[in-house]
N, C-alpha and C. Protein backbone atom coordinates (compact mmCIF):
# COMPACT_ATOMS: atom_id res chain seq x y z
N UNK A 1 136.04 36.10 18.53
CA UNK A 1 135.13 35.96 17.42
C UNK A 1 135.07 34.50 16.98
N UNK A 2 133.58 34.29 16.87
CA UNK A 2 133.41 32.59 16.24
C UNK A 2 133.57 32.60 14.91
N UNK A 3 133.71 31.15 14.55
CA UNK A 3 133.33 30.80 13.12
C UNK A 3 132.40 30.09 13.31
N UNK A 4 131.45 29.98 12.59
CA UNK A 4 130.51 29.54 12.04
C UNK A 4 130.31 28.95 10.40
N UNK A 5 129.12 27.73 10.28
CA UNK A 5 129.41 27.35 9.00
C UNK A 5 127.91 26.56 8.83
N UNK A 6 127.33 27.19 7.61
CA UNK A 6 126.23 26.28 7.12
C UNK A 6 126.06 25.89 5.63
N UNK A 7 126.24 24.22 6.03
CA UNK A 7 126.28 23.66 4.90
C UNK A 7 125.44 23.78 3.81
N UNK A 8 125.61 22.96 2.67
CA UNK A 8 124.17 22.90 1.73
C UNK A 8 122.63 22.61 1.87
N UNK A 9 122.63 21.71 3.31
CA UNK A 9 121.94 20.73 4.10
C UNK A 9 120.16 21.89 3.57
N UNK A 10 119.17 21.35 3.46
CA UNK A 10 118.11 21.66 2.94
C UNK A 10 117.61 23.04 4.12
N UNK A 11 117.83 22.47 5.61
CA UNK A 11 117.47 22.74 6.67
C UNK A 11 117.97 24.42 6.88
N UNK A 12 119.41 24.94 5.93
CA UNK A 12 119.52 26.21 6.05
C UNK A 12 119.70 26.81 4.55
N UNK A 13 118.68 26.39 3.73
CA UNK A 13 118.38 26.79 2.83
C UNK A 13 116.88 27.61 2.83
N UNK A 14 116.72 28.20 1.67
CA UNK A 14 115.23 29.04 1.43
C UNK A 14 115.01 30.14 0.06
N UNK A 15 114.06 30.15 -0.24
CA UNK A 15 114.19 30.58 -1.84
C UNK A 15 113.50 31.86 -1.96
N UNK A 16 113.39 32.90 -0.72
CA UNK A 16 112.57 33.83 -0.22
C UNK A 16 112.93 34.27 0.84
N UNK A 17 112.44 35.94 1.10
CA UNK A 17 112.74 36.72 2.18
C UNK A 17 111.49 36.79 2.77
N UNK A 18 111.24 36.81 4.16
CA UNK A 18 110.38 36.77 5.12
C UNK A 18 111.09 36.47 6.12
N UNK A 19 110.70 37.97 7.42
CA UNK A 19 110.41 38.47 8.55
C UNK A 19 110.17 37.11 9.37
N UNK A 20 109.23 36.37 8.81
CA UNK A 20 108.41 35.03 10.25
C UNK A 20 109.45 34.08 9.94
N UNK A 21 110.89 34.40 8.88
CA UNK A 21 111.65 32.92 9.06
C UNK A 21 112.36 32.44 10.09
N UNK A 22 112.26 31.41 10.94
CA UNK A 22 113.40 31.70 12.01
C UNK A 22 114.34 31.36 11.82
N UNK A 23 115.33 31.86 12.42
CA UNK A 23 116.97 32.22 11.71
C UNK A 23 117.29 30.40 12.26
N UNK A 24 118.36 30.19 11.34
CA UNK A 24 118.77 28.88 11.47
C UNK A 24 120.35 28.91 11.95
N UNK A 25 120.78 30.26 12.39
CA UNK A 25 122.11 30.12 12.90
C UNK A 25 122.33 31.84 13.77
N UNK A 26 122.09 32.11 15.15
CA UNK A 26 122.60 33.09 15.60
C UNK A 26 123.62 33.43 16.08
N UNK A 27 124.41 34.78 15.96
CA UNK A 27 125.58 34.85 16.03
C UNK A 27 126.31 36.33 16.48
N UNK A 28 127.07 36.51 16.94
CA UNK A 28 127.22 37.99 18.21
C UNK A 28 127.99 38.85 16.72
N UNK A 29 128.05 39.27 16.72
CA UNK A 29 128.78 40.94 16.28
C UNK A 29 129.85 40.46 15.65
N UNK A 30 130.45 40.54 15.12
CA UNK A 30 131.95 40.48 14.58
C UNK A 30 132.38 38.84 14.22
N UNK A 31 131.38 38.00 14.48
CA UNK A 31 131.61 36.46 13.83
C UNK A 31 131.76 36.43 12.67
N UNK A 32 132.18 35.15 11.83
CA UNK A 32 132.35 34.98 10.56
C UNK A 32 131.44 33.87 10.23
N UNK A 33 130.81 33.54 9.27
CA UNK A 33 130.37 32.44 8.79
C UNK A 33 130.49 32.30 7.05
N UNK A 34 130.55 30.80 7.37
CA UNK A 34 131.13 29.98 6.00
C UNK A 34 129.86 29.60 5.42
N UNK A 35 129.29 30.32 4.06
CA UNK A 35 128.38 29.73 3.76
C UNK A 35 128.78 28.68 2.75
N UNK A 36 127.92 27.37 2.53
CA UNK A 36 127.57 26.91 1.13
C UNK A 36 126.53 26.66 0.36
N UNK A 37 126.27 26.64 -0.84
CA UNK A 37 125.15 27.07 -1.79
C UNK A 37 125.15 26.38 -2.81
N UNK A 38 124.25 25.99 -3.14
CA UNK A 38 123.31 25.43 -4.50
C UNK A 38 123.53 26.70 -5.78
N UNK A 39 124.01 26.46 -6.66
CA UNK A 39 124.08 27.84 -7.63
C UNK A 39 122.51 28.18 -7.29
N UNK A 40 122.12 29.16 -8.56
CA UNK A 40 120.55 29.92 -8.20
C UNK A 40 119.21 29.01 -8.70
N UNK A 41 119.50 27.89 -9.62
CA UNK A 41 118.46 27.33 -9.76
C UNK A 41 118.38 25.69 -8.60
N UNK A 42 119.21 25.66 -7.75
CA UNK A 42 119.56 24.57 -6.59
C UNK A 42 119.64 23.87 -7.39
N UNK A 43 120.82 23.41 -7.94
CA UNK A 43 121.93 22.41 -8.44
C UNK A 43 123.04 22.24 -7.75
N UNK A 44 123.43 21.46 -7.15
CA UNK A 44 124.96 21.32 -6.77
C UNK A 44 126.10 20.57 -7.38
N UNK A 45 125.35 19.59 -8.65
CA UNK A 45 126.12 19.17 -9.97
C UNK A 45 125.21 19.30 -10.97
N UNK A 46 125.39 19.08 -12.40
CA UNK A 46 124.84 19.65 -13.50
C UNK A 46 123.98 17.92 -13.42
N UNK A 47 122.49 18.56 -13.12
CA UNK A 47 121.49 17.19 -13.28
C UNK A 47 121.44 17.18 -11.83
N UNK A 48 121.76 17.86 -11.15
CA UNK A 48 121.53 17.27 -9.22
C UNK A 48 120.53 18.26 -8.20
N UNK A 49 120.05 18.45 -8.59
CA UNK A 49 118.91 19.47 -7.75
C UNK A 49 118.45 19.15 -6.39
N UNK A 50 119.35 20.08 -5.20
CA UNK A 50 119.20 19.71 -3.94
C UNK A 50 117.39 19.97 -3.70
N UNK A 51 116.99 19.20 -2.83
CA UNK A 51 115.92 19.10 -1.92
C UNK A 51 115.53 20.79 -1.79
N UNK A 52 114.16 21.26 -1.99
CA UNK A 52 113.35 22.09 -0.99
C UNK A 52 112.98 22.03 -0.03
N UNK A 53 113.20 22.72 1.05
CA UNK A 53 112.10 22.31 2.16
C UNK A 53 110.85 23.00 1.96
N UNK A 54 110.68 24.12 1.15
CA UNK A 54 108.98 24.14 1.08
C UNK A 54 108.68 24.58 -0.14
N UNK A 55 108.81 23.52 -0.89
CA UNK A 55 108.60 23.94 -2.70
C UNK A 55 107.96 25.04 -3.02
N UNK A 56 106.65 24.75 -2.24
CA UNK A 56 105.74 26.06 -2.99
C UNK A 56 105.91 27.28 -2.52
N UNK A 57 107.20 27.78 -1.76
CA UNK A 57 107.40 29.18 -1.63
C UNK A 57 108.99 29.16 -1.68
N UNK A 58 109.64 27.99 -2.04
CA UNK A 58 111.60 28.22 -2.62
C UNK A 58 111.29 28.43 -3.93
N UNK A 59 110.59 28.90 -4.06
CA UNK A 59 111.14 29.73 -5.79
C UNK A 59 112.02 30.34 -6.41
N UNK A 60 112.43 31.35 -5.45
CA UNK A 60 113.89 31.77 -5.70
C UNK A 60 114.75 31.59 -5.38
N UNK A 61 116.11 32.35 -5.95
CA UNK A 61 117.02 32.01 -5.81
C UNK A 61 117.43 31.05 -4.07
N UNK A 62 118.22 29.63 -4.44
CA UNK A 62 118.68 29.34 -3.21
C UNK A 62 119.65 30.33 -2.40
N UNK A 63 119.23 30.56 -1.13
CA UNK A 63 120.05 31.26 -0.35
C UNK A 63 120.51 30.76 1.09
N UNK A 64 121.00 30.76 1.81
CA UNK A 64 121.56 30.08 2.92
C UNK A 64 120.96 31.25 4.23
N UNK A 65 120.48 30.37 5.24
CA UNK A 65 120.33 30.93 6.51
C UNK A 65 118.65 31.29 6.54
N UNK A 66 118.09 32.71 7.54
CA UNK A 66 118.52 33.65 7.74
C UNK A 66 119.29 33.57 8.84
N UNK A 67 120.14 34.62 9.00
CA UNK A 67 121.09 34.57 10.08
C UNK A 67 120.90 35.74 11.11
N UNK A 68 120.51 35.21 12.68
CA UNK A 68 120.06 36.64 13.28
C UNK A 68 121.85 36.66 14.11
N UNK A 69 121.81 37.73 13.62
CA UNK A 69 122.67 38.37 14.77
C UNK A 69 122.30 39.59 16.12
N UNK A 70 122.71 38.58 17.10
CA UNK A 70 122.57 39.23 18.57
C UNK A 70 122.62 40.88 18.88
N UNK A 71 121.55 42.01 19.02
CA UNK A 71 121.56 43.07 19.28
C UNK A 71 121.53 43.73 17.93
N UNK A 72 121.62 43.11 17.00
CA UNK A 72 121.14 44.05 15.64
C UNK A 72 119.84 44.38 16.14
N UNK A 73 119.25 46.05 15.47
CA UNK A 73 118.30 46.48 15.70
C UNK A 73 117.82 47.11 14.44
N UNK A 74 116.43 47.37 14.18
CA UNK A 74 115.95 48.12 12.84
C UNK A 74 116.72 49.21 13.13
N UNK A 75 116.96 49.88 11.54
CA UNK A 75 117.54 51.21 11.77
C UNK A 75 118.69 51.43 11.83
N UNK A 76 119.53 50.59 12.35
CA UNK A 76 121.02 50.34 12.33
C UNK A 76 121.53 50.01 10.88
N UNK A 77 122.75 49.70 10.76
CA UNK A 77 123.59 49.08 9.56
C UNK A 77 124.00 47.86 9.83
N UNK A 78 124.20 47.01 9.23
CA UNK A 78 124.38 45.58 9.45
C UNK A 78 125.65 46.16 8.03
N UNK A 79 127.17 45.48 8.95
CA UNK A 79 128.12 45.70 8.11
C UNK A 79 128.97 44.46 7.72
N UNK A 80 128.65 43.96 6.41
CA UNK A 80 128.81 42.24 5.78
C UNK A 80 130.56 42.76 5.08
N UNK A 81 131.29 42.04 6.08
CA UNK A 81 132.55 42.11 5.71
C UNK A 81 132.90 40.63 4.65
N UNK A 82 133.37 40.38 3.06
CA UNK A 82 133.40 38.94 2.67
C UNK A 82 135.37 38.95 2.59
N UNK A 83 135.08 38.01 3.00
CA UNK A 83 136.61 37.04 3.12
C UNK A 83 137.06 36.32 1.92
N UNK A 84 135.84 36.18 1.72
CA UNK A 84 136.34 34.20 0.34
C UNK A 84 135.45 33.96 -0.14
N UNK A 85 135.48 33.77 -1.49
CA UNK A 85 134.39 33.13 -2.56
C UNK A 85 134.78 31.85 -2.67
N UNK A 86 134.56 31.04 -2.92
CA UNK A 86 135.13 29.65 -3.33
C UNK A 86 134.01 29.28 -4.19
N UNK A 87 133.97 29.65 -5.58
CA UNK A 87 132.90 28.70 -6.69
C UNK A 87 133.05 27.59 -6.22
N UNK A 88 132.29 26.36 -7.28
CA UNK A 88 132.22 25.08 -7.94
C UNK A 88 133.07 24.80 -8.59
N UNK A 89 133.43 23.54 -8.68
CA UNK A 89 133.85 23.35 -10.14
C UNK A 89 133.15 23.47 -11.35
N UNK A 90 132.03 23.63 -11.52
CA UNK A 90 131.39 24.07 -12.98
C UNK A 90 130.26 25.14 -12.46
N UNK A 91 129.55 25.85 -13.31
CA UNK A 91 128.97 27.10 -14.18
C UNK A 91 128.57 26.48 -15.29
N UNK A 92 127.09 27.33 -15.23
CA UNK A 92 126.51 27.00 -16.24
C UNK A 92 125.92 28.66 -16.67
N UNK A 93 125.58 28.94 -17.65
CA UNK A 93 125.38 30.57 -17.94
C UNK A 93 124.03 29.88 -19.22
N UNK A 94 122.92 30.95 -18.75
CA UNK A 94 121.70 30.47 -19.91
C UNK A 94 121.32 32.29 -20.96
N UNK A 95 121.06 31.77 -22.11
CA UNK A 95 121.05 33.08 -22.75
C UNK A 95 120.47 32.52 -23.52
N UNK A 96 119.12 33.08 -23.67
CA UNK A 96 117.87 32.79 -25.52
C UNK A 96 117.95 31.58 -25.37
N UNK A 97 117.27 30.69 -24.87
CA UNK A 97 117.04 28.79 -25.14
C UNK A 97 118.26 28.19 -24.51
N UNK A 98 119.45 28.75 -24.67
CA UNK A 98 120.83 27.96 -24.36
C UNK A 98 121.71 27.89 -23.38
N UNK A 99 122.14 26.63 -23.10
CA UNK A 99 122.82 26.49 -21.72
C UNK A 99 123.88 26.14 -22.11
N UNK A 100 124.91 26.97 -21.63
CA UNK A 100 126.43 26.77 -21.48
C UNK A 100 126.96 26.25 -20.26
N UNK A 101 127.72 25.01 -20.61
CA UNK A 101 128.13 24.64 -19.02
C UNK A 101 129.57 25.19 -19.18
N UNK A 102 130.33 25.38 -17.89
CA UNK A 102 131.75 25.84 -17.55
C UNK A 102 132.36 25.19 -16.53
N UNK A 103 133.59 24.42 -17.12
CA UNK A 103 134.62 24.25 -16.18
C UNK A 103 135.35 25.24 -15.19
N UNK A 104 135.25 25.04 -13.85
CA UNK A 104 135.63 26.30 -13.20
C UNK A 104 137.26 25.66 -12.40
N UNK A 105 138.35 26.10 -12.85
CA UNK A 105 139.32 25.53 -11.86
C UNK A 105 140.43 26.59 -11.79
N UNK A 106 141.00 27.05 -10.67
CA UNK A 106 141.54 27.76 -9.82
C UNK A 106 140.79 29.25 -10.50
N UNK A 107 140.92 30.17 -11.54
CA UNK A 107 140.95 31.22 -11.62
C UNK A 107 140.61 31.47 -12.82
N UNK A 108 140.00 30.50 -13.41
CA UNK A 108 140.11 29.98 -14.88
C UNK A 108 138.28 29.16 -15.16
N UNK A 109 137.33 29.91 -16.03
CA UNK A 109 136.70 29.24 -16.28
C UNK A 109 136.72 28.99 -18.35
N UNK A 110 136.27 27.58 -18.44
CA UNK A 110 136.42 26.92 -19.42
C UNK A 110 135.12 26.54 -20.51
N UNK A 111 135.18 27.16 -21.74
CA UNK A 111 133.59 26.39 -22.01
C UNK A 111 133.50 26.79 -23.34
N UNK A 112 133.37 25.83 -24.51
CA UNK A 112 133.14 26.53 -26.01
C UNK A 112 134.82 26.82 -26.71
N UNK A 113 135.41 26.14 -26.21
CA UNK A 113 137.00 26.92 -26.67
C UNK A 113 137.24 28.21 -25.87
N UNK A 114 136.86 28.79 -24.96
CA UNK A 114 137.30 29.81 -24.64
C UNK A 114 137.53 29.77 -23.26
N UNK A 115 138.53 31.05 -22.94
CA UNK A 115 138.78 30.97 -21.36
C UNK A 115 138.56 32.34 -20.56
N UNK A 116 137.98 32.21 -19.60
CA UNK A 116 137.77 33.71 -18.94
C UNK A 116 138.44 33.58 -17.53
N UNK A 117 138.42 34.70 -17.07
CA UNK A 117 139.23 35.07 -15.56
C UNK A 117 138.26 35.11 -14.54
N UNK A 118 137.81 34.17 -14.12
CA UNK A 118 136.96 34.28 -12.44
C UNK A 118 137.37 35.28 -11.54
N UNK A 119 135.58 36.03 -10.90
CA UNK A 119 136.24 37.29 -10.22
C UNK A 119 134.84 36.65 -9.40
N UNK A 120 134.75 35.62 -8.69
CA UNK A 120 133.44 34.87 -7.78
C UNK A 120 132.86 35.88 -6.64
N UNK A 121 131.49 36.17 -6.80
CA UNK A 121 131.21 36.76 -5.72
C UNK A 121 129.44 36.23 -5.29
N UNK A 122 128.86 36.93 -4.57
CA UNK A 122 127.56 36.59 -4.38
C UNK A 122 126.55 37.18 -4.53
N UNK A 123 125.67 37.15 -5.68
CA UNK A 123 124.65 37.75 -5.83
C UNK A 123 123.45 38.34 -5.59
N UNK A 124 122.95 37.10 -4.29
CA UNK A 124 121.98 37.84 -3.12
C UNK A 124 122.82 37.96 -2.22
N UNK A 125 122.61 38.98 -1.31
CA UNK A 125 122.91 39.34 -0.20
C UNK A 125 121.95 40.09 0.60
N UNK A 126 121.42 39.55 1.38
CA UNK A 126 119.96 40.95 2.20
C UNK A 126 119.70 40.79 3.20
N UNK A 127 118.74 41.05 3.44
CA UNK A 127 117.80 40.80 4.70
C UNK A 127 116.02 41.03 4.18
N UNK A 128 115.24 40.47 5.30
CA UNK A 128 113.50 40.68 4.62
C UNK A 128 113.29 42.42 4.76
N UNK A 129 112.24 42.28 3.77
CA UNK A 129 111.73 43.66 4.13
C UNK A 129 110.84 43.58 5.11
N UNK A 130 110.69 44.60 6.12
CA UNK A 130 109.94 44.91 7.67
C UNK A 130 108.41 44.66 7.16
N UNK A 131 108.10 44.79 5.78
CA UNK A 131 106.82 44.06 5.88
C UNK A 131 106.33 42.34 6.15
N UNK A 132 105.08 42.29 6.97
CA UNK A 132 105.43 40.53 6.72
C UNK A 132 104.70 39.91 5.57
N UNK A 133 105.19 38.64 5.53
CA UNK A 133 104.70 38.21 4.33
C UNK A 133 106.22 37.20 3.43
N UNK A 134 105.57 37.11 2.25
CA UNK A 134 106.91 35.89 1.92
C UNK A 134 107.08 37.41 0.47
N UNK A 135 108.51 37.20 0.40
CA UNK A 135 108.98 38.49 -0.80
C UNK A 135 110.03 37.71 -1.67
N UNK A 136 110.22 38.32 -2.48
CA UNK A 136 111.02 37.42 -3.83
C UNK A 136 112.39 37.51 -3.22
N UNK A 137 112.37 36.97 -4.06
CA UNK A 137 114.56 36.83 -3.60
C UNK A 137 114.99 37.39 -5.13
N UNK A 138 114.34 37.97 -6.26
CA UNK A 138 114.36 38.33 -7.35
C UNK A 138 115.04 39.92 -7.29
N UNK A 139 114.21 40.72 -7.49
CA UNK A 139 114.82 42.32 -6.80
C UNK A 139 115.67 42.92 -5.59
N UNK A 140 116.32 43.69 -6.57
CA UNK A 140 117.12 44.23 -5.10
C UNK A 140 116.63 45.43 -4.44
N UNK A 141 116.68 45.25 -3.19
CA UNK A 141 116.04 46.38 -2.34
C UNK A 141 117.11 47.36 -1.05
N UNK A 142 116.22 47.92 -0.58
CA UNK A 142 116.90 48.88 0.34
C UNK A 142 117.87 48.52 1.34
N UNK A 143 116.96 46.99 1.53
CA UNK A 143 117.83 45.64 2.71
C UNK A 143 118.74 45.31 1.73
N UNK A 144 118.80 45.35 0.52
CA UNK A 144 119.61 44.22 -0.36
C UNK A 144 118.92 43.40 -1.14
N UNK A 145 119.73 42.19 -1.42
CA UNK A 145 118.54 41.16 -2.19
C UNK A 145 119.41 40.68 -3.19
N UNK A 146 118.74 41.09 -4.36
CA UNK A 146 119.73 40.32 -5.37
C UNK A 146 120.44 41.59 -6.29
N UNK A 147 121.12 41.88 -5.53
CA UNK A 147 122.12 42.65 -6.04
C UNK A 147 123.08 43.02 -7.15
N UNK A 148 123.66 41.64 -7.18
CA UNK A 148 124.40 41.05 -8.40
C UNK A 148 125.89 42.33 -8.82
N UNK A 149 125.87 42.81 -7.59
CA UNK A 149 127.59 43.98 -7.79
C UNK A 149 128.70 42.88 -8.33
N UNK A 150 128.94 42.67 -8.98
CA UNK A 150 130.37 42.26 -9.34
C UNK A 150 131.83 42.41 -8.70
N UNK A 151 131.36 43.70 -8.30
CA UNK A 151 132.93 43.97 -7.26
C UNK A 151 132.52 43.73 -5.92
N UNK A 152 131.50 43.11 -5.22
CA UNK A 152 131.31 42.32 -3.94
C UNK A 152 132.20 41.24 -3.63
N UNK A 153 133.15 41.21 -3.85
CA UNK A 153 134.38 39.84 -4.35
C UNK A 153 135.14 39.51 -2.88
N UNK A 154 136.28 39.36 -2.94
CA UNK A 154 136.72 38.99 -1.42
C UNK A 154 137.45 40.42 -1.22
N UNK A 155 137.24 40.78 -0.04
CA UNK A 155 138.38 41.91 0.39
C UNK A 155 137.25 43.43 0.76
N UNK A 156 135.78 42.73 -0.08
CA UNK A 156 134.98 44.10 0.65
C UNK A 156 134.16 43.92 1.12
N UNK A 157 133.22 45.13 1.82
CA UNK A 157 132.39 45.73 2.69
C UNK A 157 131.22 45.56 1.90
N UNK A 158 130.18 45.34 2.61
CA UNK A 158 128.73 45.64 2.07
C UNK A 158 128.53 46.29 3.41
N UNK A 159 127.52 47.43 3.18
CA UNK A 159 127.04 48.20 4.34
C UNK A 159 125.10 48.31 3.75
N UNK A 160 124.57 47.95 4.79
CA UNK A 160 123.32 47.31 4.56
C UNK A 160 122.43 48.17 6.27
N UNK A 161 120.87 49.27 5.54
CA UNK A 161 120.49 49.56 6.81
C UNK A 161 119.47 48.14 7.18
N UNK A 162 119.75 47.64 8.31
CA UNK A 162 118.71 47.05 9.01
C UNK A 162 117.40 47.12 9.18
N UNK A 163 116.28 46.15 8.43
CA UNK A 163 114.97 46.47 8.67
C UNK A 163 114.44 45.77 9.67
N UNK A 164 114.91 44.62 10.16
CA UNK A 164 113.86 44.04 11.26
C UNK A 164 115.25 43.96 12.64
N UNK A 165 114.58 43.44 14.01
CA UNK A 165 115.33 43.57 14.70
C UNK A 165 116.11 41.77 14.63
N UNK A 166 117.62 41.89 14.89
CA UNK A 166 118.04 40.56 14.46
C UNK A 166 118.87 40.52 13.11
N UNK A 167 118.35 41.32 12.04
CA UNK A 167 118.70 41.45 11.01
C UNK A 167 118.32 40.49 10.00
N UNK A 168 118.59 39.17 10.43
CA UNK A 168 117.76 38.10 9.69
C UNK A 168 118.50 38.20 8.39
N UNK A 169 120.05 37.91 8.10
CA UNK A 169 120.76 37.93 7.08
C UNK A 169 120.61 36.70 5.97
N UNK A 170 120.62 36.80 4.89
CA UNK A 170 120.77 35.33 4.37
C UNK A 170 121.76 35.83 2.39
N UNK A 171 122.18 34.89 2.19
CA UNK A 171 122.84 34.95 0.96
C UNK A 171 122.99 33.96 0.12
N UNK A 172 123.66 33.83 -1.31
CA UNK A 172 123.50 32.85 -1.86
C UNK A 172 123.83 33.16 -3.12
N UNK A 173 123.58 32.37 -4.59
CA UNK A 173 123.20 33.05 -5.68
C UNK A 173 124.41 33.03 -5.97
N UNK A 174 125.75 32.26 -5.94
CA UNK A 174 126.69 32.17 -6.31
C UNK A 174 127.10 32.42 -8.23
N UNK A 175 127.90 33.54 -8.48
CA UNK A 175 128.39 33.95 -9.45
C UNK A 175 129.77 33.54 -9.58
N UNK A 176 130.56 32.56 -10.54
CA UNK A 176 132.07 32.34 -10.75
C UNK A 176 132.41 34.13 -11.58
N UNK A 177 131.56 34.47 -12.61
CA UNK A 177 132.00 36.15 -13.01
C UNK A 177 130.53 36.38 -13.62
N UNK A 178 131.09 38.00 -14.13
CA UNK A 178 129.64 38.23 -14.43
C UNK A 178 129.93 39.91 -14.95
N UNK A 179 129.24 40.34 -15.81
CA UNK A 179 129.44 41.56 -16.20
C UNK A 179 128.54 42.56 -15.45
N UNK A 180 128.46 43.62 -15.66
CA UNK A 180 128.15 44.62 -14.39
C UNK A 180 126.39 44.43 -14.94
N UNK A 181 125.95 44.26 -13.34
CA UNK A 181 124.80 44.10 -13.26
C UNK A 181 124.02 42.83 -13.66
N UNK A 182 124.27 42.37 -14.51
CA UNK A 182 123.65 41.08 -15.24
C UNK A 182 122.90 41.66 -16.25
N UNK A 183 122.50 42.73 -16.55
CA UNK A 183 121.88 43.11 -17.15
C UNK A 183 121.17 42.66 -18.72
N UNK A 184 122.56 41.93 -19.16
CA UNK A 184 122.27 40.89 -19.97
C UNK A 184 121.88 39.45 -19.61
N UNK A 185 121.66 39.28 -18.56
CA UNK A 185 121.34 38.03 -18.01
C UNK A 185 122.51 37.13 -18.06
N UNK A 186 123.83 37.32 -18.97
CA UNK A 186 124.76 36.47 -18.61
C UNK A 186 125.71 36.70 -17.23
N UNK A 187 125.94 35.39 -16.67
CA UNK A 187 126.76 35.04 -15.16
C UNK A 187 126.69 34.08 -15.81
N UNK A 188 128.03 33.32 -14.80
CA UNK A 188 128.43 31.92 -14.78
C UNK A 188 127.87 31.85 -13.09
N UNK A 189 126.48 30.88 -13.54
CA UNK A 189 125.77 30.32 -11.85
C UNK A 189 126.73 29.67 -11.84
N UNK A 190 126.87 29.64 -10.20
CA UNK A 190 127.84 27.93 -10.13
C UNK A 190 127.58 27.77 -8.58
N UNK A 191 127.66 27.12 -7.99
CA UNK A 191 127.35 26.63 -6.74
C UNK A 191 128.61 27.40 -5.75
N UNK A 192 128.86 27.41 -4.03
CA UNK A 192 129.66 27.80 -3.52
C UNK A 192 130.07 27.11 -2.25
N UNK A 193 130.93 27.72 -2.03
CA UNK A 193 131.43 26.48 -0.68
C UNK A 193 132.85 26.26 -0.86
């Protein structure tokens, strides 16, 4: 089994799911890859907004890849084993007008006098839907998407059915913690890698 690894680099980035993307890293069955990520609004420091490669359709969330893997087929399961989160050093969390930034260091995020317990995981996780066309990276769907499980952390399984052949994986959307669902819209974004 390989490792594999794609950097922040613009070139395996994208802010949208679509079928016509061509995968920017293929890879056999049972490989691992190291992603890194722009938190969700592509920042990689507070004021640093990495490059688009195609503004007028990266709207959403930054995500890394797509990633085809060899002999995936529609219809199948594509089974996303995660190893390791590694946040940023900072998080920023927005709620009604206001932006909170957060110190993030070992296990520990920092911000306002207060301290919370980092539980880092990744918020999109998918593949396109079998229709073509460009689709949000906003909703979560049958492929996945933006999910936002909280207990997606290191040590588990995502089990995902396959819509196109290849699979065409991509992820991103880095969370340092986050309460179930987002539902309140609070997470600590923070970049990954």
């Amino acid at each position: 089994m390989a490792v594999h690894e794609l950097s922040r680099d613009p070139r395996h980035l994208h802010g949208y799911f679509s079928s016509d993307l061509d995968p920017v890293l293929e890879i056999e069955p049972g490989d691992s890859v190291r992603i890194s990520t722009p938190n969700n609004g592509w920042y990689v420091a507070p004021g640093e907004q990495i490059e688009r490669r195609k503004p007028e359709l990266d709207t959403g969330h930054a995500i890394a890849g797509p990633i085809a893997v060899r002999g995936a087929a529609a219809g199948e399961t594509l089974v996303v084993g995660i190893e390791e989160v590694i946040p940023g050093t900072w998080g920023e969390t927005f709620s009604e007008g206001h932006r909170v930034e957060w110190t993030l260091a070992g296990d520990v995020g920092r911000a306002l006098d207060r301290e919370l317990d980092l539980a880092p995981f990744l918020g999109v996780m998918g593949m396109p839907p079998p229709d073509p066309g460009v689709h949000s990276t906003v909703p979560p769907r049958r492929w996945g998407g933006n999910i936002d499980c909280k207990e997606l952390v290191a040590g588990t399984t995502l089990y995902l059915p396959i819509p196109v052949d290849g699979a065409l994986f991509s992820a991103g959307d880095g969370h340092a913690a986050q309460g179930d669902g987002e539902v309140s819209g609070y997470a600590i974004e923070t970049p990954t890698g």
